[in-house]
Protein backbone atom coordinates (compact mmCIF):
# COMPACT_ATOMS: atom_id res chain seq x y z
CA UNK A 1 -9.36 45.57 2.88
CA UNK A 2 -8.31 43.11 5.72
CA UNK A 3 -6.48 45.06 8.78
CA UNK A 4 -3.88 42.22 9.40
CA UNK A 5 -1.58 42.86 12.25
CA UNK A 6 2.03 41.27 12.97
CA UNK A 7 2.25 39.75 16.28
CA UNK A 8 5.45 38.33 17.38
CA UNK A 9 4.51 38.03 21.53
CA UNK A 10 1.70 37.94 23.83
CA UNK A 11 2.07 41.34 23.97
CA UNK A 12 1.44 41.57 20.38
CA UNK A 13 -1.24 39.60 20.14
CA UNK A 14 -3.02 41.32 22.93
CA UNK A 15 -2.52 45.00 21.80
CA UNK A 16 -3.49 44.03 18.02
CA UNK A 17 -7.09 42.71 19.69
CA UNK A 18 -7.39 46.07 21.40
CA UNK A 19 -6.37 48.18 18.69
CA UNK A 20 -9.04 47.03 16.42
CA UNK A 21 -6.76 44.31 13.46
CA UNK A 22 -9.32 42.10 11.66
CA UNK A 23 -6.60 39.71 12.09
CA UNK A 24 -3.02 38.05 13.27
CA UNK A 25 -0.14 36.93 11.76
CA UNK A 26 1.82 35.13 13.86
CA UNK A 27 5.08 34.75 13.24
CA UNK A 28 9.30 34.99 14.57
CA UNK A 29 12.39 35.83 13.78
CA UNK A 30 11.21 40.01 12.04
CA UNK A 31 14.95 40.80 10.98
CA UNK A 32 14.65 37.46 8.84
CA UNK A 33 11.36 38.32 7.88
CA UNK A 34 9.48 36.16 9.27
CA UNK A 35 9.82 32.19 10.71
CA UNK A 36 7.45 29.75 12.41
CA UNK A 37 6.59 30.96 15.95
CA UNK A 38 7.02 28.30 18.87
CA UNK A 39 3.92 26.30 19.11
CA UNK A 40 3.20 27.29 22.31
CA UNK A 41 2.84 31.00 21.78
CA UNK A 42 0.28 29.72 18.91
CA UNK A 43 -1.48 27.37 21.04
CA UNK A 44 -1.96 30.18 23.95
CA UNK A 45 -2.22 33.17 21.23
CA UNK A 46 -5.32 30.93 19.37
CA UNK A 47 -6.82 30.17 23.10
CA UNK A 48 -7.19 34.30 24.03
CA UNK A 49 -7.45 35.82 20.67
CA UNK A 50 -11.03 37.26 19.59
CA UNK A 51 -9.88 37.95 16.34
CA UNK A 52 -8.49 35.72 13.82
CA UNK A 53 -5.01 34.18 14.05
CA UNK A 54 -3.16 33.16 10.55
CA UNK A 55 0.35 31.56 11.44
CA UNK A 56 3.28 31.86 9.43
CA UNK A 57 5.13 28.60 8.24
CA UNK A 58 8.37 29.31 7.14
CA UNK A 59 11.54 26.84 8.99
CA UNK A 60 14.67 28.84 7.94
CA UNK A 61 15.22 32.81 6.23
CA UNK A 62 17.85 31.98 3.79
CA UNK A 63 16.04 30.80 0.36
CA UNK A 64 12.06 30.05 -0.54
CA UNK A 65 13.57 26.94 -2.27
CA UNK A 66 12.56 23.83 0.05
CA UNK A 67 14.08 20.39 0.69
CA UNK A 68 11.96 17.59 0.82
CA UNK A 69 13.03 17.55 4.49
CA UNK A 70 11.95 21.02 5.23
CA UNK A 71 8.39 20.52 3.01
CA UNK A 72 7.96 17.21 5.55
CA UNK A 73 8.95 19.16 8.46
CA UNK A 74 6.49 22.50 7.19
CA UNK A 75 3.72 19.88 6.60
CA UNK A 76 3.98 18.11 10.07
CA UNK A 77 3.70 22.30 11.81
CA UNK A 78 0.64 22.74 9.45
CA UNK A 79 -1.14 20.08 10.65
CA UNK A 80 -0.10 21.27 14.66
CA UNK A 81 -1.03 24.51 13.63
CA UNK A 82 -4.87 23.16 12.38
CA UNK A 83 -5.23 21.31 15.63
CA UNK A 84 -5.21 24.44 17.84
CA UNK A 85 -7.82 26.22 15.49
CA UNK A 86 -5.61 28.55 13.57
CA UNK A 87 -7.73 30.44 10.91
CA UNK A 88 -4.91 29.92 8.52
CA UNK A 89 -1.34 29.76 7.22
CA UNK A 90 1.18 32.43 6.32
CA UNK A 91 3.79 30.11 3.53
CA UNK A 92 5.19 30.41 0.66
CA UNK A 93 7.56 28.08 -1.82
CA UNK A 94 9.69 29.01 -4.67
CA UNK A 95 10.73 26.51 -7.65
CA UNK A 96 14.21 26.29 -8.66
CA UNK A 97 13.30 28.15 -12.37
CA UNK A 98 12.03 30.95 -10.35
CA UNK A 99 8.20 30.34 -9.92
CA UNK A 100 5.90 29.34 -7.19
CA UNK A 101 6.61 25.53 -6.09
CA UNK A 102 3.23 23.68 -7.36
CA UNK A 103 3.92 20.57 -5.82
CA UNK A 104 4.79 21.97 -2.42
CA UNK A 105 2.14 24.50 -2.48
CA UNK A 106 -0.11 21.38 -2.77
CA UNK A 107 1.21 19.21 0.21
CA UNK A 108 0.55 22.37 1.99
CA UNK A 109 -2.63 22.22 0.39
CA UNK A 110 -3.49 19.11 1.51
CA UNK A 111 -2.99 18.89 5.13
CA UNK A 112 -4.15 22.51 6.10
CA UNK A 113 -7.86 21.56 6.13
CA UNK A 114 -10.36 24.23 6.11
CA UNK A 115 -7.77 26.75 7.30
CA UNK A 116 -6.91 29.77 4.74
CA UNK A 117 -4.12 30.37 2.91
CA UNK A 118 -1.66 33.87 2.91
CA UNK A 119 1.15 33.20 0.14
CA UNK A 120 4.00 35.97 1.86
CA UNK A 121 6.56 37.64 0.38
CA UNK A 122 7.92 35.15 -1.60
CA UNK A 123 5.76 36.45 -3.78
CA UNK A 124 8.33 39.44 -4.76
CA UNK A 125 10.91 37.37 -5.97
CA UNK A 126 8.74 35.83 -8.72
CA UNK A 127 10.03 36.45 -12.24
CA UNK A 128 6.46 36.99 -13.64
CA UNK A 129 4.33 37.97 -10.93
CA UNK A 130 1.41 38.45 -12.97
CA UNK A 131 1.34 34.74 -14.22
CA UNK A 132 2.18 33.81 -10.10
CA UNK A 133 -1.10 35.62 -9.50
CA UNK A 134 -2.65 33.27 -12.25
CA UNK A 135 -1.32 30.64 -11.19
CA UNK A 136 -2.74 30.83 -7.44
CA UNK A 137 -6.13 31.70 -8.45
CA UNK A 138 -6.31 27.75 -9.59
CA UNK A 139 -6.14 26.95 -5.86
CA UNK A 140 -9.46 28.56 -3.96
CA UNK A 141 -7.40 28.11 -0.76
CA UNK A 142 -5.29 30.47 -1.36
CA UNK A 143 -6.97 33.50 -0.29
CA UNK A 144 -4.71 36.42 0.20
CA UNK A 145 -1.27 37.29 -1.74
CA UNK A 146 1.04 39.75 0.90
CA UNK A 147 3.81 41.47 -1.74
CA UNK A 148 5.12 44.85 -2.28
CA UNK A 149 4.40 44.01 -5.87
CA UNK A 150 8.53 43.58 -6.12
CA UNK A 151 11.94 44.42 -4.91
CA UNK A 152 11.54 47.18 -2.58
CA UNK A 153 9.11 48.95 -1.09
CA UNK A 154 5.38 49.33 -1.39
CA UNK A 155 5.55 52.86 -2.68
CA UNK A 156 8.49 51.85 -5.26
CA UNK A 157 6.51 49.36 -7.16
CA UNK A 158 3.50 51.26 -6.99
CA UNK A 159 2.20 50.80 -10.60
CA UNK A 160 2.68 46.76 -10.59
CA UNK A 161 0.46 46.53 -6.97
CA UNK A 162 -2.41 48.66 -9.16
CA UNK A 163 -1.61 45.91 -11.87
CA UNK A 164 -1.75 42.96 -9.48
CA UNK A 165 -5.43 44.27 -7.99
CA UNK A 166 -7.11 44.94 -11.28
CA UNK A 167 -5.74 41.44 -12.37
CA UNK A 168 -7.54 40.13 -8.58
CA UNK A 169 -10.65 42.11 -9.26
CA UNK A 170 -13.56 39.54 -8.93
CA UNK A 171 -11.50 36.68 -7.70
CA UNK A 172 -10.95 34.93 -4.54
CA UNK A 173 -8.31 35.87 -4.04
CA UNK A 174 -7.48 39.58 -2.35
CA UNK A 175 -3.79 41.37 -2.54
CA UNK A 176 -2.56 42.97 0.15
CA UNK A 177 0.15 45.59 -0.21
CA UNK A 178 3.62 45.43 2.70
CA UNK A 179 6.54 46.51 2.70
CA UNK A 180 8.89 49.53 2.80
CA UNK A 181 5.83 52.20 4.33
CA UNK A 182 7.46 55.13 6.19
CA UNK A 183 5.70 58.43 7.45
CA UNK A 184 7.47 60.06 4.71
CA UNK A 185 5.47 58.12 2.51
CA UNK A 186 1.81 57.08 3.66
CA UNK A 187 0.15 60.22 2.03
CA UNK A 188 1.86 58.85 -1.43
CA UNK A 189 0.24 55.77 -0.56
CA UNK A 190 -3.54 57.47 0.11
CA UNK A 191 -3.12 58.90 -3.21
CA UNK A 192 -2.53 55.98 -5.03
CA UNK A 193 -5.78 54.31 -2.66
CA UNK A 194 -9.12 54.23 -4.07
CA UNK A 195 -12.03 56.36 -2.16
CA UNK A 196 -13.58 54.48 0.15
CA UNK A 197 -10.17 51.80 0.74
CA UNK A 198 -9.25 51.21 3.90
CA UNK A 199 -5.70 51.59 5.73
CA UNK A 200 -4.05 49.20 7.74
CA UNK A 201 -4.49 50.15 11.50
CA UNK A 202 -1.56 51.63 13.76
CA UNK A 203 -0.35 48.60 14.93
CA UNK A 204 -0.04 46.93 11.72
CA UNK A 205 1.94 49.76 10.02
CA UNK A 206 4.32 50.21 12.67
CA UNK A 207 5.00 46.34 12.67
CA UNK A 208 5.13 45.81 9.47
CA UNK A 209 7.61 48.38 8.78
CA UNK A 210 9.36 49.11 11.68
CA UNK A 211 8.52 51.98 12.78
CA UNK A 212 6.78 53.28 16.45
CA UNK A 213 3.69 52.68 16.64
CA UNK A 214 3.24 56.69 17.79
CA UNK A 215 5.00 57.95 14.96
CA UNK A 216 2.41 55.83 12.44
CA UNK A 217 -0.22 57.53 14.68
CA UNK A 218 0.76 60.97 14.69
CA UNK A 219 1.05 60.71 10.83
CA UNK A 220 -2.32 59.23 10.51
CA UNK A 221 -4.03 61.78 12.58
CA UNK A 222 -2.27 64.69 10.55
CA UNK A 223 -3.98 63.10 7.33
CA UNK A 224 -7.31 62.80 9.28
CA UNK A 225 -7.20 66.69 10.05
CA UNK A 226 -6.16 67.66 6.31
CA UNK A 227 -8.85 65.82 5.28
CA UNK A 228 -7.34 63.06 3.69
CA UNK A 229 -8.03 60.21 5.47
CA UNK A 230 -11.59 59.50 7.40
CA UNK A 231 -11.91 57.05 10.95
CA UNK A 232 -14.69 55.22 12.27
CA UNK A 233 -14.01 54.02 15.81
CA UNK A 234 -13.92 50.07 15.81
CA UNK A 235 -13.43 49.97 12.08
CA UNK A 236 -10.23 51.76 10.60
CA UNK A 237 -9.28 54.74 9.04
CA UNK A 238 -10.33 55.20 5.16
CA UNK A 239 -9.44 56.84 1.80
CA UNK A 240 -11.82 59.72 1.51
CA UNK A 241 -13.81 60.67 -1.56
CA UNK A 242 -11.73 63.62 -2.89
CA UNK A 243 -14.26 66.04 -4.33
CA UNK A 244 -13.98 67.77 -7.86
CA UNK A 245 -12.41 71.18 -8.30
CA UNK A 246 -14.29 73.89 -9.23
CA UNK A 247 -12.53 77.02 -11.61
CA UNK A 248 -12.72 80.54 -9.71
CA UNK A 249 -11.69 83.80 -11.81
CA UNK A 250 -11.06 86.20 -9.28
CA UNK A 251 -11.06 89.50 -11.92
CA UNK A 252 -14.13 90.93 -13.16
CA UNK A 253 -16.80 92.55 -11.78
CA UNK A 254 -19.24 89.36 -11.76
CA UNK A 255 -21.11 88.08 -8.49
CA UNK A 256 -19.77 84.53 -7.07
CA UNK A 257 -23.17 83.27 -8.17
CA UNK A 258 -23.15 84.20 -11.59
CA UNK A 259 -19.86 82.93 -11.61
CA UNK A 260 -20.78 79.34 -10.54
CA UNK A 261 -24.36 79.43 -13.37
CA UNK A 262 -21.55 80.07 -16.09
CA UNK A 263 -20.12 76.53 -14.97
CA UNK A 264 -23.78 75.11 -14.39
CA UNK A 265 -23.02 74.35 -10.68
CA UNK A 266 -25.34 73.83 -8.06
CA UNK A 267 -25.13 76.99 -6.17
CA UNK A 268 -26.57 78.44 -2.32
CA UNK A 269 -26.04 81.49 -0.67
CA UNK A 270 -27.40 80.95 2.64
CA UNK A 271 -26.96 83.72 5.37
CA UNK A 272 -25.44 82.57 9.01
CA UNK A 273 -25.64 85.37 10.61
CA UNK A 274 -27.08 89.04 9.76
CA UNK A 275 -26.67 91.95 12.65
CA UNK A 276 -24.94 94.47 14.15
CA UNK A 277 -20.63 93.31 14.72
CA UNK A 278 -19.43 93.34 18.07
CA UNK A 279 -17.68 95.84 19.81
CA UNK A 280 -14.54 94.81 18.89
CA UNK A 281 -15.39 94.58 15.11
CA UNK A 282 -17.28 97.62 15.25
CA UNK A 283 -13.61 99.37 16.16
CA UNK A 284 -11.75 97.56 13.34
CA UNK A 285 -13.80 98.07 10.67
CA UNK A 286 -14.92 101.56 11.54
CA UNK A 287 -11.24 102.55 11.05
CA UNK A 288 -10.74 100.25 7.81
CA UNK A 289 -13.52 101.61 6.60
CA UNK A 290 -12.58 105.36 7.84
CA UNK A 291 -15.74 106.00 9.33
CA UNK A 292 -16.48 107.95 12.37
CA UNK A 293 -18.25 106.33 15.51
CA UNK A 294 -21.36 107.85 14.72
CA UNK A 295 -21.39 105.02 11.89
CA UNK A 296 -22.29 101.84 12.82
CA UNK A 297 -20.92 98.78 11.56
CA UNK A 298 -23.39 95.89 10.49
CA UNK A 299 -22.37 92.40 9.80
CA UNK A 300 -23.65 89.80 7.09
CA UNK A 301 -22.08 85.89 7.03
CA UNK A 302 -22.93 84.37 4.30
CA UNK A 303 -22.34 80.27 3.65
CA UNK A 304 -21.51 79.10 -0.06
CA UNK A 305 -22.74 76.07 -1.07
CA UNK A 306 -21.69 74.45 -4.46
CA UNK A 307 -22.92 71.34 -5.18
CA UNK A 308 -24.58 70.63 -1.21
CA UNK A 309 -20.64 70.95 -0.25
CA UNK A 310 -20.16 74.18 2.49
CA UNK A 311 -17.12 75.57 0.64
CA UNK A 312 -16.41 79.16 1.31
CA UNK A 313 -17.40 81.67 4.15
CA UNK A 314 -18.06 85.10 3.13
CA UNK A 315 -18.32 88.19 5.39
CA UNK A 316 -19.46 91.35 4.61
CA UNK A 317 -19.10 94.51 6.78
CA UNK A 318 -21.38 97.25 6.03
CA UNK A 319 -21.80 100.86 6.82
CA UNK A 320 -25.10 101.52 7.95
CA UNK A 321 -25.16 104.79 6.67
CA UNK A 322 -24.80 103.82 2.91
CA UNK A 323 -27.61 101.09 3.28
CA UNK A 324 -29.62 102.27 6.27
CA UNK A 325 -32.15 99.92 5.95
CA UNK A 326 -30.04 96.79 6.32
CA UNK A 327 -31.44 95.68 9.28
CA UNK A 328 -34.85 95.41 8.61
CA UNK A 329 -33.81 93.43 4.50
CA UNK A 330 -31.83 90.51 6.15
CA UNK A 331 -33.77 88.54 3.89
CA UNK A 332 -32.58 89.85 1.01
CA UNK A 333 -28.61 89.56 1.81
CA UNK A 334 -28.38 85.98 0.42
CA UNK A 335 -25.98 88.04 -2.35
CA UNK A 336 -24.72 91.18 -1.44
CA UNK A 337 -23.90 92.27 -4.92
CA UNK A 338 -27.48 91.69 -6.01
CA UNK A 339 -28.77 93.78 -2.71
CA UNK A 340 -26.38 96.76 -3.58
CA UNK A 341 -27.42 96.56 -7.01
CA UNK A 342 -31.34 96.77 -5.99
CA UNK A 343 -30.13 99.97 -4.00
CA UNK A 344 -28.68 101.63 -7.67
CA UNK A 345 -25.07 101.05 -6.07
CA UNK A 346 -24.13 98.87 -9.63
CA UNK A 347 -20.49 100.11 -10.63
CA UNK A 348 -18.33 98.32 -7.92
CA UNK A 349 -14.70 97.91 -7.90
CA UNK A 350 -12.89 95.50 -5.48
CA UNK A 351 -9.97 97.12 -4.06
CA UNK A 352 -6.93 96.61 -1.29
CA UNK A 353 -7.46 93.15 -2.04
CA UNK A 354 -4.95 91.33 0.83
CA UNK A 355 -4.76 87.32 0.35
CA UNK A 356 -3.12 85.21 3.36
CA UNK A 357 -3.72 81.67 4.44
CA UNK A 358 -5.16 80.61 7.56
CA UNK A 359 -6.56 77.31 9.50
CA UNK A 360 -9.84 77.37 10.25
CA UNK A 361 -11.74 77.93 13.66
CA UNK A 362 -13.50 75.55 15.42
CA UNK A 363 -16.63 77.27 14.36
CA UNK A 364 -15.56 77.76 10.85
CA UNK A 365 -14.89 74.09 11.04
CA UNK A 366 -18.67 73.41 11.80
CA UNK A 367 -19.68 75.63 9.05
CA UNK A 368 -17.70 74.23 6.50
CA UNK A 369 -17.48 71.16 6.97
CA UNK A 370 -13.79 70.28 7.20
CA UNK A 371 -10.98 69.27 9.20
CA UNK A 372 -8.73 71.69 11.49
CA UNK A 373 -5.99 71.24 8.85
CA UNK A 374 -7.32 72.10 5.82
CA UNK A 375 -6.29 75.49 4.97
CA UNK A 376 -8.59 78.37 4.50
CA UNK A 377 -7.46 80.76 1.60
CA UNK A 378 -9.13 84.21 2.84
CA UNK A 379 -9.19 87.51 0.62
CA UNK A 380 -9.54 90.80 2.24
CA UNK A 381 -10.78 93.56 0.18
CA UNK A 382 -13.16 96.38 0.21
CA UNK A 383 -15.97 96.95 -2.31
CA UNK A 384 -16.39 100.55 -3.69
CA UNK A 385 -18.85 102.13 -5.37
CA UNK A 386 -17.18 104.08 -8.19
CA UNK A 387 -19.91 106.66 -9.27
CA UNK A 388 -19.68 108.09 -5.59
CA UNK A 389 -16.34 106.83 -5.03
CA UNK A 390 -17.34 106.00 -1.62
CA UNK A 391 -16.46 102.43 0.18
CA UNK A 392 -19.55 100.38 0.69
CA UNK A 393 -18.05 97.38 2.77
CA UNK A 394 -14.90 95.77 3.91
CA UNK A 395 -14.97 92.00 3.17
CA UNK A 396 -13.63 88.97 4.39
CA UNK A 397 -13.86 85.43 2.33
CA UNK A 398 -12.58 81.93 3.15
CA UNK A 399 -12.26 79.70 0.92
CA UNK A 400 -11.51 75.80 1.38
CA UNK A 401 -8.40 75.24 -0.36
CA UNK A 402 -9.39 71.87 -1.64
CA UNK A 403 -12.07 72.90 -3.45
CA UNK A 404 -11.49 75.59 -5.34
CA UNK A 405 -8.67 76.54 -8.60
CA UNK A 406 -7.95 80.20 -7.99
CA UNK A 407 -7.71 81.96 -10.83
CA UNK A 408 -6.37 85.39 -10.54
CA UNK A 409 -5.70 88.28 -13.00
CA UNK A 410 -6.31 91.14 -11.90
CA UNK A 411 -8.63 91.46 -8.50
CA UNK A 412 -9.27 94.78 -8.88
């Protein structure tokens, strides 16, 4: 997707080259949306421009329906336009039965050279835009169709823009979506995006649909750090792959690992961090536990990993004196419900099970790959062995949010 920026100013035109557009459109007169700029802005905004500068062509805001006059006087600013270098033309002409003007389309045609062709919003008030889309796709000028897809906004004709772009699929020419964005609704928009798409930049948005440029910011950024959206500096922001869901029954008595075989998903257990919790920890979980201090707290972090995604965090607190030789088996604490069952402890119960939310840490973040605004779902519990009824460990698990259907029942 082309980042195309509006410029109406020096200022504009400056900005948009700093702020990383792919291109320009140059144009006056916003509140009537959109008129031929003075020549002189386009010959200086061609001249210091290192990106592309399309220029719209439009001499009044009232109708798309052209006199011959105004088609003579559009023709004569085409050809001005061409002779400072433009990249292309922003027009487009309506016919008096309500589709696109063939015969001025072709004048236009005929004296913009090699420049490209944008047809604007003219496009909306088509009766058939469909057979408008057909109809341009006869003229290989014609490169790029700006619409909302109809009256309205972008996010109120949301079905005929994922029309239009199927119908464009493997064509010249490319649609590009304006029209009615608001913070409100950009993450509507994201959804409707395919992986991979990219967003038009800051600058664009805010023109486009005016709104400040730091309020399109802030909103982008948010999606960036709840995952949504990804950003490559000197490129744009993008759609990112969402990944598949995966089922987790939180009842029963099974392992995490047996529960992810029964779905046939790749599955790791790989341990971050095996030893003794710190002194703080040691205090916490000696009273959740309600050990004394003779009892020494030992800690095992393991890191899920279904399908080569880092998706959940899990944190085991141990007494020492139930599985004294801890320490020296940190290779076999990949799965503490396999270890305890090694050790004869095999009729657990989960119990005091606590859920809360919670944003991750910035080390959390590093383990698990995600952004500071995903949410973490985290279960507290404790895991007892029933034959001794004695409390092997207190837990602690987080969870990405996005990647996992909790199931619940009963956790105990």
């Amino acid at each position: 997707m082309i980042i195309e920026g509006i410029a109406t100013s020096m200022q504009d035109v400056h900005d948009l080259n700093r702020f990383g557009a792919d291109r320009i459109e140059l144009c006056s007169g916003m509140e009537q949306d959109g008129l031929t700029p003075e020549m002189a802005l386009v010959k200086e905004a061609i001249l210091v421009s290192n990106i592309p500068v399309n220029v719209m062509v439009r001499p009044q805001g009232i109708t798309f329906h052209y006199t011959d006059r105004e088609i003579m006087q559009m023709e004569d600013q085409i050809r001005e336009v061409a002779s400072y270098g433009a990249n292309g033309i922003v027009i487009g002409a309506l016919a008096e039965d309500g589709c696109i003007d063939t015969n001025a389309l072709e004048n236009f045609i005929s004296v913009c050279g090699e420049m490209d062709i944008t047809f604007h919003k003219a496009f909306d008030e088509l009766d058939n835009q469909v057979e408008g889309l057909k109809m341009l796709l006869k003229y290989p000028e014609a490169k790029t169709i700006l619409t909302s897809g109809g009256p309205g906004g972008v996010t109120d004709n949301l079905e005929q823009l994922e029309r239009l772009m199927k119908e464009a699929e493997d064509t010249h020419v490319t649609i590009m979506p304006g029209g009615g964005l608001s913070t409100e609704n950009i993450t509507e928009v994201v959804e409707r995006l395919k992986p991979g798409d990219t967003l038009p930049s800051e600058n664009v948005l805010a023109d486009e649909f005016g709104m400040k440029r730091i309020v399109v910011r802030n909103a982008l950024v948010q999606l960036e750090k709840m995952g949504l959206l990804d950003s490559r500096q000197g490129v744009g922001r993008f759609v990112k792959e969402k990944r598949p869901v995966i089922e987790l029954d939180m009842s029963g008595r099974r392992s995490f690992s047996d529960k992810m075989r029964e779905q046939g998903v790749d599955y790791e257990s790989r341990v971050i961090y095996a030893g003794y919790a710190t002194g703080n920890e040691q205090e916490k979980y000696r009273q959740a536990l309600t050990v004394g201090d003779d009892v020494s707290i030992f800690k095992v972090a393991r890191l899920r990993i279904v399908d080569h995604t880092p998706c959940a965090i899990h944190i085991s607190y141990v007494r020492e004196d139930m599985m004294p030789d801890v320490n020296e088996e940190t290779e076999q604490l990949a799965s503490m419900f396999n270890y305890y069952g090694k050790h004869g402890y095999t009729n657990l119960k989960s119990m005091n099970t606590h859920i809360h939310t919670a944003f991750p840490t910035l080390d959390e973040q590093r383990h698990l790959e995600c952004e500071e605004l995903v949410p973490l779902i985290v279960y507290e519990s404790q895991t007892m062995d029933q034959d001794k009824n004695r409390i092997l460990e207190q837990t602690r698990i987080l969870y990405r949010s996005d990647l996992f259907k909790h199931a619940l029942g009963s956790v105990n």
